[in-house]
Protein backbone atom coordinates (compact mmCIF):
# COMPACT_ATOMS: atom_id res chain seq x y z
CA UNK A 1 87.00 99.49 117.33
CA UNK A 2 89.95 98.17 115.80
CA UNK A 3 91.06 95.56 112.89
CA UNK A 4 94.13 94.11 111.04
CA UNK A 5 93.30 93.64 107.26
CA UNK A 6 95.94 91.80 104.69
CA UNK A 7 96.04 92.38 101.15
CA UNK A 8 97.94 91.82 97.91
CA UNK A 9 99.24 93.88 95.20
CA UNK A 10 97.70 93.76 91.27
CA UNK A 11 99.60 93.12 88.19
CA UNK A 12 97.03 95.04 85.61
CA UNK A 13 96.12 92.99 82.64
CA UNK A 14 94.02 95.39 80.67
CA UNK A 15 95.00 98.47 82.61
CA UNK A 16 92.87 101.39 83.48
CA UNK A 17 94.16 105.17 82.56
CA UNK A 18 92.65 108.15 83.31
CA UNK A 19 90.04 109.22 85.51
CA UNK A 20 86.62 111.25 84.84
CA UNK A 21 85.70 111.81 88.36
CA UNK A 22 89.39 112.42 90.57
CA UNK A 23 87.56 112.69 93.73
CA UNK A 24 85.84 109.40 93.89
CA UNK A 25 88.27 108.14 91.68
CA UNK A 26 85.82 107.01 89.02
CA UNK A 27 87.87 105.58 85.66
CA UNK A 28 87.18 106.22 81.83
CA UNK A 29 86.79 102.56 81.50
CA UNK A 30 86.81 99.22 82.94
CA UNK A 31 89.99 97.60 83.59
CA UNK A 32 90.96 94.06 84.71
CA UNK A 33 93.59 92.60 86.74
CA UNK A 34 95.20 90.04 89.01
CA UNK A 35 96.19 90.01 92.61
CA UNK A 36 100.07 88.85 93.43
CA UNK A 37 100.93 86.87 96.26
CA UNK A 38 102.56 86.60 98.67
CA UNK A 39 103.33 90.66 97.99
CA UNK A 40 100.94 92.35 100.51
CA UNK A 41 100.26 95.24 102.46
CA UNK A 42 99.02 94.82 106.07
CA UNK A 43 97.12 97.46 107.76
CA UNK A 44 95.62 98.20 111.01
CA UNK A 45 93.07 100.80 111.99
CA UNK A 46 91.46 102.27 114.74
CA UNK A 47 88.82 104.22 115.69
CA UNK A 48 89.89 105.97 118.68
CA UNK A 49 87.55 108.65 121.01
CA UNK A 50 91.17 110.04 122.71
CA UNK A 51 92.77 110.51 119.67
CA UNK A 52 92.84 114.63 119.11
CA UNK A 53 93.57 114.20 115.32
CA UNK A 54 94.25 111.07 112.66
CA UNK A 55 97.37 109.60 112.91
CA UNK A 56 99.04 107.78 109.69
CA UNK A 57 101.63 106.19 109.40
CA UNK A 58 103.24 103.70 106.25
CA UNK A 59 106.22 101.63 107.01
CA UNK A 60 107.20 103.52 110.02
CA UNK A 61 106.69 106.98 108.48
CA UNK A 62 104.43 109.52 109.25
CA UNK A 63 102.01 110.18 105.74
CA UNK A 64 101.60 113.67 105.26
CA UNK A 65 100.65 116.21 101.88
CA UNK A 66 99.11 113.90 98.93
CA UNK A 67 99.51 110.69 100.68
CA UNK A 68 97.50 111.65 103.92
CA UNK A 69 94.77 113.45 101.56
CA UNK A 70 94.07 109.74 99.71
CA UNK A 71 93.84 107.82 103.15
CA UNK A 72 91.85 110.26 104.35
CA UNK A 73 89.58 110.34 101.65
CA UNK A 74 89.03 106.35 102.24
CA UNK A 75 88.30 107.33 106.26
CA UNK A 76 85.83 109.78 105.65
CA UNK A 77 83.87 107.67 103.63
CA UNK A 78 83.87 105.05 106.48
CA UNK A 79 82.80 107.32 108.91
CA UNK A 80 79.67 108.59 106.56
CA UNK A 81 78.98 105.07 106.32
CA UNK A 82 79.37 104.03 110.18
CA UNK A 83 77.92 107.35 111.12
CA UNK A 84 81.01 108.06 113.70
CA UNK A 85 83.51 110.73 113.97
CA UNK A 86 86.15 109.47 115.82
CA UNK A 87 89.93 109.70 115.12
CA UNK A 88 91.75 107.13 113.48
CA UNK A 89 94.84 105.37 114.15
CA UNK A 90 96.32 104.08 110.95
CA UNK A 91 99.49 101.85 110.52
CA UNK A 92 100.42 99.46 107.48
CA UNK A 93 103.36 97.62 106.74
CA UNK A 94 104.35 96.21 102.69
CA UNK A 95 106.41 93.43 102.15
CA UNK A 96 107.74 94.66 99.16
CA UNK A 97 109.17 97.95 96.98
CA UNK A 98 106.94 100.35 96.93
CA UNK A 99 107.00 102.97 94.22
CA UNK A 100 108.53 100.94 91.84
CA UNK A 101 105.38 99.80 89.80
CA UNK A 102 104.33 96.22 91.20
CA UNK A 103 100.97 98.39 92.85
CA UNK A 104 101.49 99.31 96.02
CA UNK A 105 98.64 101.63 96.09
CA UNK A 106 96.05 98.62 95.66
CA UNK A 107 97.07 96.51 97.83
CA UNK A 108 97.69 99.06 100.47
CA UNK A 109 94.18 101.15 99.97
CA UNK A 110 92.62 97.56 99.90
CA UNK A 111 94.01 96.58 103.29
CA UNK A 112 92.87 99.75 104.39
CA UNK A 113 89.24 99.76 102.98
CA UNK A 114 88.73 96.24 104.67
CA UNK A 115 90.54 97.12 108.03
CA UNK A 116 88.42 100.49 108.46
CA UNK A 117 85.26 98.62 107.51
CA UNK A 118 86.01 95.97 109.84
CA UNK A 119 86.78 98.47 112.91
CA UNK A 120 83.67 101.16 112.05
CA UNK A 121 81.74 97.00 112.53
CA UNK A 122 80.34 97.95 108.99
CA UNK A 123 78.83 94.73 107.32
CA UNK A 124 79.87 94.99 103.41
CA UNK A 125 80.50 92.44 100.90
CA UNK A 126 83.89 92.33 99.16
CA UNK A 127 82.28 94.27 96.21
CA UNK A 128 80.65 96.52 98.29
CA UNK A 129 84.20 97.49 100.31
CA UNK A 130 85.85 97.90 96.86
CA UNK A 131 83.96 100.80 96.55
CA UNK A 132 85.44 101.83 99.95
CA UNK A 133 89.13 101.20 98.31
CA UNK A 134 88.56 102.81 95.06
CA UNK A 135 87.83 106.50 96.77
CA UNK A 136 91.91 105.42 97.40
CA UNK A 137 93.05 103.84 94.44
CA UNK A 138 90.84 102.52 91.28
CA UNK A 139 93.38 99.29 91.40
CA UNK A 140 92.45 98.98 95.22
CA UNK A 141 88.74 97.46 94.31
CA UNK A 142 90.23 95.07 92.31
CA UNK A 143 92.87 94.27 95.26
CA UNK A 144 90.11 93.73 97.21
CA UNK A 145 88.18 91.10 95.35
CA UNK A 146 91.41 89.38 94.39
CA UNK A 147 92.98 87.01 91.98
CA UNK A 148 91.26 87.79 88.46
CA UNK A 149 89.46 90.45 88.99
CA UNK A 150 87.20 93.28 86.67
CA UNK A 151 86.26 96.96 87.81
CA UNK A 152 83.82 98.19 86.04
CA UNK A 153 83.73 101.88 84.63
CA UNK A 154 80.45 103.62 85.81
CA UNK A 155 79.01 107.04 87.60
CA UNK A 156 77.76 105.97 91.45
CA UNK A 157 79.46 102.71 93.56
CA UNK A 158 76.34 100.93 92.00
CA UNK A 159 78.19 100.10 88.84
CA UNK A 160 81.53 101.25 89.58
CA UNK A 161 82.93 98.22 91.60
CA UNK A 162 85.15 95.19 91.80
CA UNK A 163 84.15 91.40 91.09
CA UNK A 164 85.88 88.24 91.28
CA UNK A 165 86.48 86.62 87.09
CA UNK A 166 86.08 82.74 87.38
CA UNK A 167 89.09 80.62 86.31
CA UNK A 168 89.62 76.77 85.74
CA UNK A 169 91.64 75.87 89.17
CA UNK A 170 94.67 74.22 87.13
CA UNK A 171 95.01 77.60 85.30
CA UNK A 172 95.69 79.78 88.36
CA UNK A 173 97.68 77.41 90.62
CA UNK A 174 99.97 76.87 87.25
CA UNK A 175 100.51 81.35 86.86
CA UNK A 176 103.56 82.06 87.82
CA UNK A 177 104.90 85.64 88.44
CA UNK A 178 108.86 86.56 87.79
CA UNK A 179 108.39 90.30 89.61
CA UNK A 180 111.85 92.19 87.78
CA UNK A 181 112.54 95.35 90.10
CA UNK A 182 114.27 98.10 88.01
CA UNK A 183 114.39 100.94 91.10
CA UNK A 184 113.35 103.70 89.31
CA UNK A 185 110.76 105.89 91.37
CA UNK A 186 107.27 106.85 89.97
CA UNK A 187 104.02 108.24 90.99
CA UNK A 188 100.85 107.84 88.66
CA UNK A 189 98.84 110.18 89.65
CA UNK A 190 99.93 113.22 87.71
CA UNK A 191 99.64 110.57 84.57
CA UNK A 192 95.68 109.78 85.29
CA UNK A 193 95.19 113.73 85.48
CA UNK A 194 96.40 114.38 81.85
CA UNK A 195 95.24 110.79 80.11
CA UNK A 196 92.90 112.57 78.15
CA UNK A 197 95.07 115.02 76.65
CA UNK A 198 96.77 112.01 74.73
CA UNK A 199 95.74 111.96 71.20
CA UNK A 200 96.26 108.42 71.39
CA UNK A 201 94.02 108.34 74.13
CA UNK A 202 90.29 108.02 72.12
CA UNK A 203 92.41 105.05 69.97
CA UNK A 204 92.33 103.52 73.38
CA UNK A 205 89.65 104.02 74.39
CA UNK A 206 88.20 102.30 71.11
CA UNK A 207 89.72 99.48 70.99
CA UNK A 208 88.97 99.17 75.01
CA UNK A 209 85.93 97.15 75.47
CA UNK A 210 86.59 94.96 72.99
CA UNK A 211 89.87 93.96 74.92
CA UNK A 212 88.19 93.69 77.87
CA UNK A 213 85.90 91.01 76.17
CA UNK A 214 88.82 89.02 74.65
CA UNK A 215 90.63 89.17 78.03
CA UNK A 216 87.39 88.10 79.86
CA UNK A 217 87.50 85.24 77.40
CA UNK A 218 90.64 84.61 77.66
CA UNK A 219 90.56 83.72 81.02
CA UNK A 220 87.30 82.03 81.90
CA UNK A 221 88.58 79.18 78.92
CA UNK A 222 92.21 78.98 81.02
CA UNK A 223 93.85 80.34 77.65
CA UNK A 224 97.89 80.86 79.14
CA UNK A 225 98.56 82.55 75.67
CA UNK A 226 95.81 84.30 74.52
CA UNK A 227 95.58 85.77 78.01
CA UNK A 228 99.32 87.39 78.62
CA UNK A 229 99.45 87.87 74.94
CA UNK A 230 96.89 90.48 75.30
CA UNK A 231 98.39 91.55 78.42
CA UNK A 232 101.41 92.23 76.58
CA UNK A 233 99.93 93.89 74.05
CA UNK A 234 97.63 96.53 77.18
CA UNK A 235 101.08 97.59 78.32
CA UNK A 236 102.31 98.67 74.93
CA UNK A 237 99.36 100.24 74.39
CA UNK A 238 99.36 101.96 77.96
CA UNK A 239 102.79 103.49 77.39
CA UNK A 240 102.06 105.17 73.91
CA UNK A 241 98.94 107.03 75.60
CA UNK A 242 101.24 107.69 78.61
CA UNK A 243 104.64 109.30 76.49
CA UNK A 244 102.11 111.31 73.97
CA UNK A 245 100.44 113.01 77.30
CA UNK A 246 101.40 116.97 77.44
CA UNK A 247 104.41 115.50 79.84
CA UNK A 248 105.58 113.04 77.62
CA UNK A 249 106.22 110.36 81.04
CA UNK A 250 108.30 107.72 80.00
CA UNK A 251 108.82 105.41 82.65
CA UNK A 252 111.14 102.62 81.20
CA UNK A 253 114.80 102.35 81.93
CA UNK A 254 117.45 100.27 79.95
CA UNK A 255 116.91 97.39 82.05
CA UNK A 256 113.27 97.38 81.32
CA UNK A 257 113.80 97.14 77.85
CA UNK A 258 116.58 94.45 78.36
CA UNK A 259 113.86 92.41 79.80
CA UNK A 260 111.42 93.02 76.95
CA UNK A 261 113.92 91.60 74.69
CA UNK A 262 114.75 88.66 77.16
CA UNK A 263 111.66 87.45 77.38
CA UNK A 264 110.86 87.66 73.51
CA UNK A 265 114.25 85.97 72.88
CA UNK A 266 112.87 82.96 75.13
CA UNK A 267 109.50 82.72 73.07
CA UNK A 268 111.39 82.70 69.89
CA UNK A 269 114.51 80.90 70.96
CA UNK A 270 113.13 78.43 73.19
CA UNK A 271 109.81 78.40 73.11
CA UNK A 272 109.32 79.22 76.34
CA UNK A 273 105.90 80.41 77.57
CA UNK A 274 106.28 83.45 78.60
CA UNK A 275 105.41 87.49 78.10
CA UNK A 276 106.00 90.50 79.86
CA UNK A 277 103.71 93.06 81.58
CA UNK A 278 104.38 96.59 82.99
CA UNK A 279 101.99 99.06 84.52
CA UNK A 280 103.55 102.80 85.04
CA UNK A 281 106.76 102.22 86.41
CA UNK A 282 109.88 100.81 85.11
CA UNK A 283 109.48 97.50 86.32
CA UNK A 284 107.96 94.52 84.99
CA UNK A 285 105.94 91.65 85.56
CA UNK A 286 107.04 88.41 83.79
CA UNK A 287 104.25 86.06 83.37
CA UNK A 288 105.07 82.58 82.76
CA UNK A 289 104.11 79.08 84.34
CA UNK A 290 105.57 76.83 86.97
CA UNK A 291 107.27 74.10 84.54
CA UNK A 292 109.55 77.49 83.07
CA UNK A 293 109.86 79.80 86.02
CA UNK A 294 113.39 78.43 86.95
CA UNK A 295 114.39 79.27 83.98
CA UNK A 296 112.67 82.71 83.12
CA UNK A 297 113.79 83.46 86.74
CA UNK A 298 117.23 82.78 85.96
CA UNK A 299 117.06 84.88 82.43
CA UNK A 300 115.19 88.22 84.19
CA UNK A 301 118.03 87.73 86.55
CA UNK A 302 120.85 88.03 84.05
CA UNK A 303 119.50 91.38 83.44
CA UNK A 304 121.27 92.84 86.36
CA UNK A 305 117.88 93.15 88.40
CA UNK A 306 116.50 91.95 91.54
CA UNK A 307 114.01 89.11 91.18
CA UNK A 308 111.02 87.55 93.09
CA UNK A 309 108.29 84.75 92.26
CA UNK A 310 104.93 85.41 92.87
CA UNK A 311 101.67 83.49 92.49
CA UNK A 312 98.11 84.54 92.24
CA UNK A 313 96.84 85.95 95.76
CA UNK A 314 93.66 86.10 96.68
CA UNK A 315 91.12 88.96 98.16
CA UNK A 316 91.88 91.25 101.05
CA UNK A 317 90.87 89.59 104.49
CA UNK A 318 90.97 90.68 107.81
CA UNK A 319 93.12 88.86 110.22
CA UNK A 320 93.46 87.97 113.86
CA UNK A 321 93.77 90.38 116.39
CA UNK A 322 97.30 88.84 117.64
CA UNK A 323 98.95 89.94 114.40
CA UNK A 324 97.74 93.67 114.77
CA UNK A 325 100.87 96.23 114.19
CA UNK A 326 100.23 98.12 117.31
């Protein structure tokens, strides 16, 4: 009773804030995304009679308080499901920062969801399992479907879960992904619980399914511009309802602004295609296509920040025994 599960981080495109059920993790409204590769998260799980207790572990540390509460809500789920109640081994790896807002929490709640699944010998459709990965993380469903993906907002796993958004094939093998690492650490959880304190928050909410429409549209026609435009425009409007919460977060740093103004000043300058995205953290996704990335690469760079390239990944998958992490 034991699988290996791979999955890759999201970059949110119309980003979901807030929650209105925090135990299964059910959001105000629906949010859509797509899955960075080759970022991932690789997870193996076991469901072992001789184990005395659950056993977690996350690059080679033990996961304990908050942490062990969210994986623990995904196991328990599994077991109602399977109808077992044996121990679990857990261990995952990620091949990139975590912490620093390039959604770590999807991709690592979606390898999860599909290992545990996989072990418990549970047969689920992708959909169905991102229900599993949402009880984690409300990104995780989408992590799990992969590429462009939609969650939809609802009250039961009926409505509430992930699907796959078709795209014209030249449009996603031509995304390209400049990932610009400010390392400034962040947790988004205590920013979900107060989302509806914002008074900006009902303006968001407004203006949300009609975004989600455009973005939807956006996409299935292959639209580059229209697409990260609006993507551009989510994360602006993400970060006013975040810094008018009772908290006041505000995740940027210098360098994330520096980028913002990089990448405008290669629209305007050069007119290079290209716009930035940030979820809540300090770093930020830099959407542009292959024929520029060189060169948006090279200007994120001159920030003073760590860079990678990413593509579009696709949906969690479970992989062959041989490459299990214990």
């Amino acid at each position: 009773m034991k699988a290996t599960a791979k999955a890759h981080p999201i970059q949110g495109l119309v980003k979901y804030h807030g929650m209105r059920d925090e135990e299964l993790r059910l959001p105000y409204h629906d949010s859509i995304s797509v899955c960075t590769a080759p970022s991932h998260t690789k997870t193996t799980a076991e469901f072992a009679p001789d184990l005395d207790e659950d056993v977690y572990r996350i690059d080679g540390e033990d996961v304990t308080g908050r942490g062990a509460e969210r994986i623990d809500a995904v196991v328990e789920h599994v077991r109602d499901l399977a109808d077992i109640d044996h121990r679990v081994r857990f261990e995952s790896e990620n091949s990139f920062p975590t912490n620093i807002g390039f959604g770590s929490s999807s991709s690592g709640f979606a390898a999860a969801a599909m290992a545990l699944v996989e072990a418990a010998g549970l047969d689920m459709s992708r959909p169905e399992i991102s229900t599993v990965a949402r009880r984690g993380s409300s990104s995780a469903a989408r992590a799990v479907t992969g590429a462009f993906s939609h969650l939809r907002t609802g009250l039961n796993d009926a409505d509430c879960r992930s699907e796959r958004i078709d795209v014209p094939d030249d449009f996603e093998d031509d995304l390209r992904i400049v990932a610009g690492m400010v390392p400034s650490y962040k947790e988004t959880e205590a920013a979900h619980e107060e989302a509806a304190e914002s008074h900006m928050f009902e303006s968001r909410m407004a203006h949300m399914h009609g975004q989600i429409a455009e973005m939807r549209d956006a996409l299935q026609d292959g639209d580059f511009q229209r697409t990260y435009e609006l993507a551009e425009h989510d994360s602006l409007s993400l970060a006013a309802t975040t810094m008018t919460g009772p908290a006041g977060w505000v995740y940027w740093q210098p360098r994330t602004l520096e980028i913002f103004n990089a990448v405008r000043a290669l629209r305007t300058d050069e007119d290079v295609p290209v716009y930035f995205s940030v979820d809540t953290g300090a770093s930020v996704y830099v959407n542009t296509t292959a024929a520029y990335v060189d060169r948006v690469e090279s200007v994120v760079a001159d920030c003073g920040v760590d860079t990678r390239v990413w593509e579009v990944g696709g949906p969690a998958r479970v992989l062959d025994e041989s490459e299990a992490l214990f």
